[in-house]
C-alpha atoms as a PDB file:
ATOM      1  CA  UNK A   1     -18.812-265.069 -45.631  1.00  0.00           C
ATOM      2  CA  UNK A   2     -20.667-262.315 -47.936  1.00  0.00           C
ATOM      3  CA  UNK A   3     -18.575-259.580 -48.980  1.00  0.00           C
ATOM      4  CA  UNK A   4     -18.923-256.544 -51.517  1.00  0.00           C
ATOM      5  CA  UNK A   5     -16.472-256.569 -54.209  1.00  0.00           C
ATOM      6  CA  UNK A   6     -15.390-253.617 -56.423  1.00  0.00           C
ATOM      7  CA  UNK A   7     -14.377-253.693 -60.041  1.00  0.00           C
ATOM      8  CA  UNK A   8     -10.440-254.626 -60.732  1.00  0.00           C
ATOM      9  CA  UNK A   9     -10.394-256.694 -57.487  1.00  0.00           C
ATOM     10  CA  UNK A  10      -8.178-259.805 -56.755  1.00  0.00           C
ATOM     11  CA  UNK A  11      -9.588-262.246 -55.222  1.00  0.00           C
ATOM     12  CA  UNK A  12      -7.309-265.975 -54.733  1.00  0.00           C
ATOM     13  CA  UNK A  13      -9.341-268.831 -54.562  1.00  0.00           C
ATOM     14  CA  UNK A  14      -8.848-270.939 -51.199  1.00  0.00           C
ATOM     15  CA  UNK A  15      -9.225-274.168 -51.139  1.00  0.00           C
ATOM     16  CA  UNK A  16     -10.734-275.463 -47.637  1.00  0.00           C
ATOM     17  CA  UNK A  17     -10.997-279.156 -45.911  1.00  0.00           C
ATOM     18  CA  UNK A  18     -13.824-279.882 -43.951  1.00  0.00           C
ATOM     19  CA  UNK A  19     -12.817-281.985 -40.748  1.00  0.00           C
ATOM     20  CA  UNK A  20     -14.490-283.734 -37.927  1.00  0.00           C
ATOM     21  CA  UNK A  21     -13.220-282.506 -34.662  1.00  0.00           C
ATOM     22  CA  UNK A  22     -14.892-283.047 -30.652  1.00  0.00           C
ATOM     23  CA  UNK A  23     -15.343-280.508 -28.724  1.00  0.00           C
ATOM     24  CA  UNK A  24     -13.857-280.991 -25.519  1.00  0.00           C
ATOM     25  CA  UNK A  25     -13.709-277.669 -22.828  1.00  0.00           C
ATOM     26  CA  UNK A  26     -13.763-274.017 -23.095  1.00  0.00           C
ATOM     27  CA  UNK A  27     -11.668-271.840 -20.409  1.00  0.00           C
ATOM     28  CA  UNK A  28     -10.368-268.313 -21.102  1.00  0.00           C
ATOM     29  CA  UNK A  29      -7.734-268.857 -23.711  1.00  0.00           C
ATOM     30  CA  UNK A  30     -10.906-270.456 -25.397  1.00  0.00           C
ATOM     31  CA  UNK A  31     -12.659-273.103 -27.209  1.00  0.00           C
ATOM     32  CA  UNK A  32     -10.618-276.482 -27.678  1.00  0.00           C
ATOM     33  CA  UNK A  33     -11.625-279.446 -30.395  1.00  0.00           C
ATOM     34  CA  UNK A  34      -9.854-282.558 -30.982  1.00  0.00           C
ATOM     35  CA  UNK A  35      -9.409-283.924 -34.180  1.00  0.00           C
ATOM     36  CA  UNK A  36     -11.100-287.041 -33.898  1.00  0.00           C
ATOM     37  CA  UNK A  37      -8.999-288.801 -36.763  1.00  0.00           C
ATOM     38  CA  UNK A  38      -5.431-287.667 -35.120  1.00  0.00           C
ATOM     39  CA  UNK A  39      -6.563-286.776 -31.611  1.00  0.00           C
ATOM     40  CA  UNK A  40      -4.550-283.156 -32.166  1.00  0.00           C
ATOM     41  CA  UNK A  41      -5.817-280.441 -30.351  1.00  0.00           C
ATOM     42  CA  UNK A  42      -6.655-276.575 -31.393  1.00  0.00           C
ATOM     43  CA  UNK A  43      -7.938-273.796 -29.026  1.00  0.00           C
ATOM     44  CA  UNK A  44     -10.103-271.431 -31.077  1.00  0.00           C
ATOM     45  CA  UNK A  45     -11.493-267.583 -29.871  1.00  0.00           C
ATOM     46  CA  UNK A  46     -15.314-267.417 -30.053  1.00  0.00           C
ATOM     47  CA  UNK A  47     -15.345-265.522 -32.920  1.00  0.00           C
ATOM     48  CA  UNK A  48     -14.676-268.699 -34.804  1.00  0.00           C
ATOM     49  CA  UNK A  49     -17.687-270.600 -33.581  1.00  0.00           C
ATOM     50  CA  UNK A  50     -20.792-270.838 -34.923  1.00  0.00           C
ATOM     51  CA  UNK A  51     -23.740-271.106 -32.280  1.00  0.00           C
ATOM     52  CA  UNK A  52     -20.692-271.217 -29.345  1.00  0.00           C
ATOM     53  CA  UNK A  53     -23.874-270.812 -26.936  1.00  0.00           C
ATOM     54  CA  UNK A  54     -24.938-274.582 -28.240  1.00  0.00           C
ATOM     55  CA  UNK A  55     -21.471-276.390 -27.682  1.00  0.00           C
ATOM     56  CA  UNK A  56     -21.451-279.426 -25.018  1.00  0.00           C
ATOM     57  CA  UNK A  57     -19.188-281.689 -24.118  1.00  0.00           C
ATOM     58  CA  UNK A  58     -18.233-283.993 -26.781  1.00  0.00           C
ATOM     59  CA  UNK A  59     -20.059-282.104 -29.354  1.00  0.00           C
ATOM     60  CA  UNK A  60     -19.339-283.444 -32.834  1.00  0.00           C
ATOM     61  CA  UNK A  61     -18.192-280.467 -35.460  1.00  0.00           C
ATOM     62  CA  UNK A  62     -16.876-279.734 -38.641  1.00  0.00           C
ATOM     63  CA  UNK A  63     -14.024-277.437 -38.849  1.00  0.00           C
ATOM     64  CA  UNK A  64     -13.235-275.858 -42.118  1.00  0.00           C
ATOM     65  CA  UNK A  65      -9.460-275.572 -42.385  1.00  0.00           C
ATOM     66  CA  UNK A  66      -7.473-273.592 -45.283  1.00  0.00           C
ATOM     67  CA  UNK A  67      -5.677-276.217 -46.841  1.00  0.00           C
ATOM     68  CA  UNK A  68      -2.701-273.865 -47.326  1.00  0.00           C
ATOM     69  CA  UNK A  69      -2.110-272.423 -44.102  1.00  0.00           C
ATOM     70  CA  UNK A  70      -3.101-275.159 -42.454  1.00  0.00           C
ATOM     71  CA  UNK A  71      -4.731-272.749 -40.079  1.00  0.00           C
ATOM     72  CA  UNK A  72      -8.612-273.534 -39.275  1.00  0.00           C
ATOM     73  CA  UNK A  73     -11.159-270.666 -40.707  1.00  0.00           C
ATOM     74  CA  UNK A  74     -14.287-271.443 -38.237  1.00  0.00           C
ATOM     75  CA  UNK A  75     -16.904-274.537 -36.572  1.00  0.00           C
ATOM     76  CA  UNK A  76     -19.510-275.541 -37.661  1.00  0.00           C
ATOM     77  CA  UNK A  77     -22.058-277.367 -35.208  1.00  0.00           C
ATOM     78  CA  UNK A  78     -24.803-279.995 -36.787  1.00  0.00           C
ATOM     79  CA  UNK A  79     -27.940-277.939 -38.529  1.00  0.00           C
ATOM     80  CA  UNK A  80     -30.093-279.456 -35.146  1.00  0.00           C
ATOM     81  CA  UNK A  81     -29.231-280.906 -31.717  1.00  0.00           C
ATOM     82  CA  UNK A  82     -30.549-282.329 -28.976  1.00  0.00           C
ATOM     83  CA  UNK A  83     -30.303-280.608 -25.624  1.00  0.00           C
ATOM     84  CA  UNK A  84     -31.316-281.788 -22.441  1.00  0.00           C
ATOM     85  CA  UNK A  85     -33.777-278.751 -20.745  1.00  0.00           C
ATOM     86  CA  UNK A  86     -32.096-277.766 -17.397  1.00  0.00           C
ATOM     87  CA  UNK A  87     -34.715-275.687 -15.718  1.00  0.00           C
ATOM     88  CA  UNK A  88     -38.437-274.316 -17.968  1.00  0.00           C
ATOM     89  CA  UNK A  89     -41.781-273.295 -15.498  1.00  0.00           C
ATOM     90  CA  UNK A  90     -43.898-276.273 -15.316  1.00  0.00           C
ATOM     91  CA  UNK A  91     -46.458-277.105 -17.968  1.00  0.00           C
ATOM     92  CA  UNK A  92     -50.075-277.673 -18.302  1.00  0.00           C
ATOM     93  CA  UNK A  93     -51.599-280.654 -20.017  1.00  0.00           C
ATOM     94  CA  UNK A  94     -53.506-280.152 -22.947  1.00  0.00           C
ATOM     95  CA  UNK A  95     -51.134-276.977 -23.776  1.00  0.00           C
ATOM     96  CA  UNK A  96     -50.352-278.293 -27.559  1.00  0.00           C
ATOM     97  CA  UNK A  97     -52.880-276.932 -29.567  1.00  0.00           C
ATOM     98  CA  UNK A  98     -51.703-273.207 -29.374  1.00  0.00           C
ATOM     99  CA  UNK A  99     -48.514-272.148 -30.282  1.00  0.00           C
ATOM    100  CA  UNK A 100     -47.409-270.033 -27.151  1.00  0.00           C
ATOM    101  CA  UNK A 101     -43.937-270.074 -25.884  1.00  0.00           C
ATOM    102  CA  UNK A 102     -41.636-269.983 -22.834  1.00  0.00           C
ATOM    103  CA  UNK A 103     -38.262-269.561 -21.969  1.00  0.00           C
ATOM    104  CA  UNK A 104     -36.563-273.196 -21.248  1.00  0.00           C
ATOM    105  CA  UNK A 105     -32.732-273.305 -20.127  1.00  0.00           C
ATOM    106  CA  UNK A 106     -30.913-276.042 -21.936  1.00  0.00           C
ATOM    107  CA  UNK A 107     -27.720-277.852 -20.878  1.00  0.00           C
ATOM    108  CA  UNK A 108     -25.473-275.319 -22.542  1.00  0.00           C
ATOM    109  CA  UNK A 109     -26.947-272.229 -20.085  1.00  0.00           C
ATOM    110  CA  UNK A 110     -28.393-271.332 -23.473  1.00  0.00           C
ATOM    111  CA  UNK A 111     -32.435-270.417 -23.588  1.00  0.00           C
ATOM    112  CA  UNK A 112     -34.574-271.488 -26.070  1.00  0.00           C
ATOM    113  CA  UNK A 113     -38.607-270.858 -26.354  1.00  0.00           C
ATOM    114  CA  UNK A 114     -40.193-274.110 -26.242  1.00  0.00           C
ATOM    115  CA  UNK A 115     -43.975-274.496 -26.173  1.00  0.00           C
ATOM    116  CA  UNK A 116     -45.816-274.839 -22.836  1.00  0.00           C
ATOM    117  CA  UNK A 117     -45.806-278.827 -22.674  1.00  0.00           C
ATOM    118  CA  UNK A 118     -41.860-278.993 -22.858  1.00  0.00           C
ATOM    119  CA  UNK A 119     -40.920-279.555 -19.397  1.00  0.00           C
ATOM    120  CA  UNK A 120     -37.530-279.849 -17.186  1.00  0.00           C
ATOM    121  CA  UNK A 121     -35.487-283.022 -17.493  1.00  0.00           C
ATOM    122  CA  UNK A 122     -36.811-283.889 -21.418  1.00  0.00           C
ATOM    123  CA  UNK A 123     -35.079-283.781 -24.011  1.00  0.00           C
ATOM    124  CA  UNK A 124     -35.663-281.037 -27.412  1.00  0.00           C
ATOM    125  CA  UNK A 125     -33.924-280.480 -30.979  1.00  0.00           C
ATOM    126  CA  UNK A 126     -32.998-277.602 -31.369  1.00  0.00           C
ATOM    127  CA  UNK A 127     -31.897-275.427 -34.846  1.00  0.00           C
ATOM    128  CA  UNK A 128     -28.695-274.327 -34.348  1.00  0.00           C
ATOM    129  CA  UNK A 129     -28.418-271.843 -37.451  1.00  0.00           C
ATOM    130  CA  UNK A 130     -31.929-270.243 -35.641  1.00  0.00           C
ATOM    131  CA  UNK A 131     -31.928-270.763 -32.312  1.00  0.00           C
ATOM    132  CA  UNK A 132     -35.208-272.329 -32.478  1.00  0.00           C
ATOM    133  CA  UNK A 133     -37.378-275.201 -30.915  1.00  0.00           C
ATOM    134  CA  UNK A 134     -37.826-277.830 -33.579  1.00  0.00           C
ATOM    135  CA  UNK A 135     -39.255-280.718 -31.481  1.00  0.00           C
ATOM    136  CA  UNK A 136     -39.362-283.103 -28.430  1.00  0.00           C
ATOM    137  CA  UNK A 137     -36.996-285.561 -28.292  1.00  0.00           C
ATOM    138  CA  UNK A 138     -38.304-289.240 -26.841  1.00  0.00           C
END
């Protein structure tokens, strides 16, 4: 979180745990992880998530949690994942030497440009801090 801070300010330290939680379903009262040491459950807002457009279904995370409060401060997914591509325009062989892009849909309903060789049904890493293509996945 960056933040300004003016002269004469008081700022209190926080001191923040950094858990592993699974994340299980979103509906409308929003995102819910379970603490896979405990097997508690918290529903967060989307505000809370980082890359929300990236979660799936049994998505590992790290929640950072105030250690005070108790109360959870946001999510953090892995730096890259692999996502299965749900629908992209066909490819051409031999498309790998130039670096043009398409639109692929990935599991999630997220899109992500992908170079013209990446086809439906394989499987890509993608940066979740970016949004970007790293790589096909074998």
């Amino acid at each position: 979180i960056e933040h300004t801070w003016n002269s004469g300010d008081t700022i209190f330290p926080v001191r923040v745990e950094k858990k592993s939680y699974q994340f299980l379903y979103k509906d409308e009262s929003g995102y819910t992880f379970m603490d896979t040491e405990t097997f508690e459950q918290i529903t967060l807002n989307e505000a809370m998530v980082d890359a929300p457009q990236f979660l799936k279904d049994g998505q590992e995370v790290t929640v950072a949690i105030n250690t005070e409060t108790e109360q959870p401060m946001n999510v953090e997914l892995p730096d890259k994942i692999v996502l299965l591509v749900t629908y992209s325009e066909p490819g051409m062989k031999g498309d790998t030497a130039t670096r043009t892009l398409k639109p692929a849909t990935v599991e999630t309903g997220a899109t992500v440009n992908v170079p013209l060789f990446v086809n439906e049904g394989e499987m890509i890493r993608v940066n979740t801090k970016t949004g970007e293509y790293v790589e096909r996945v074998k």
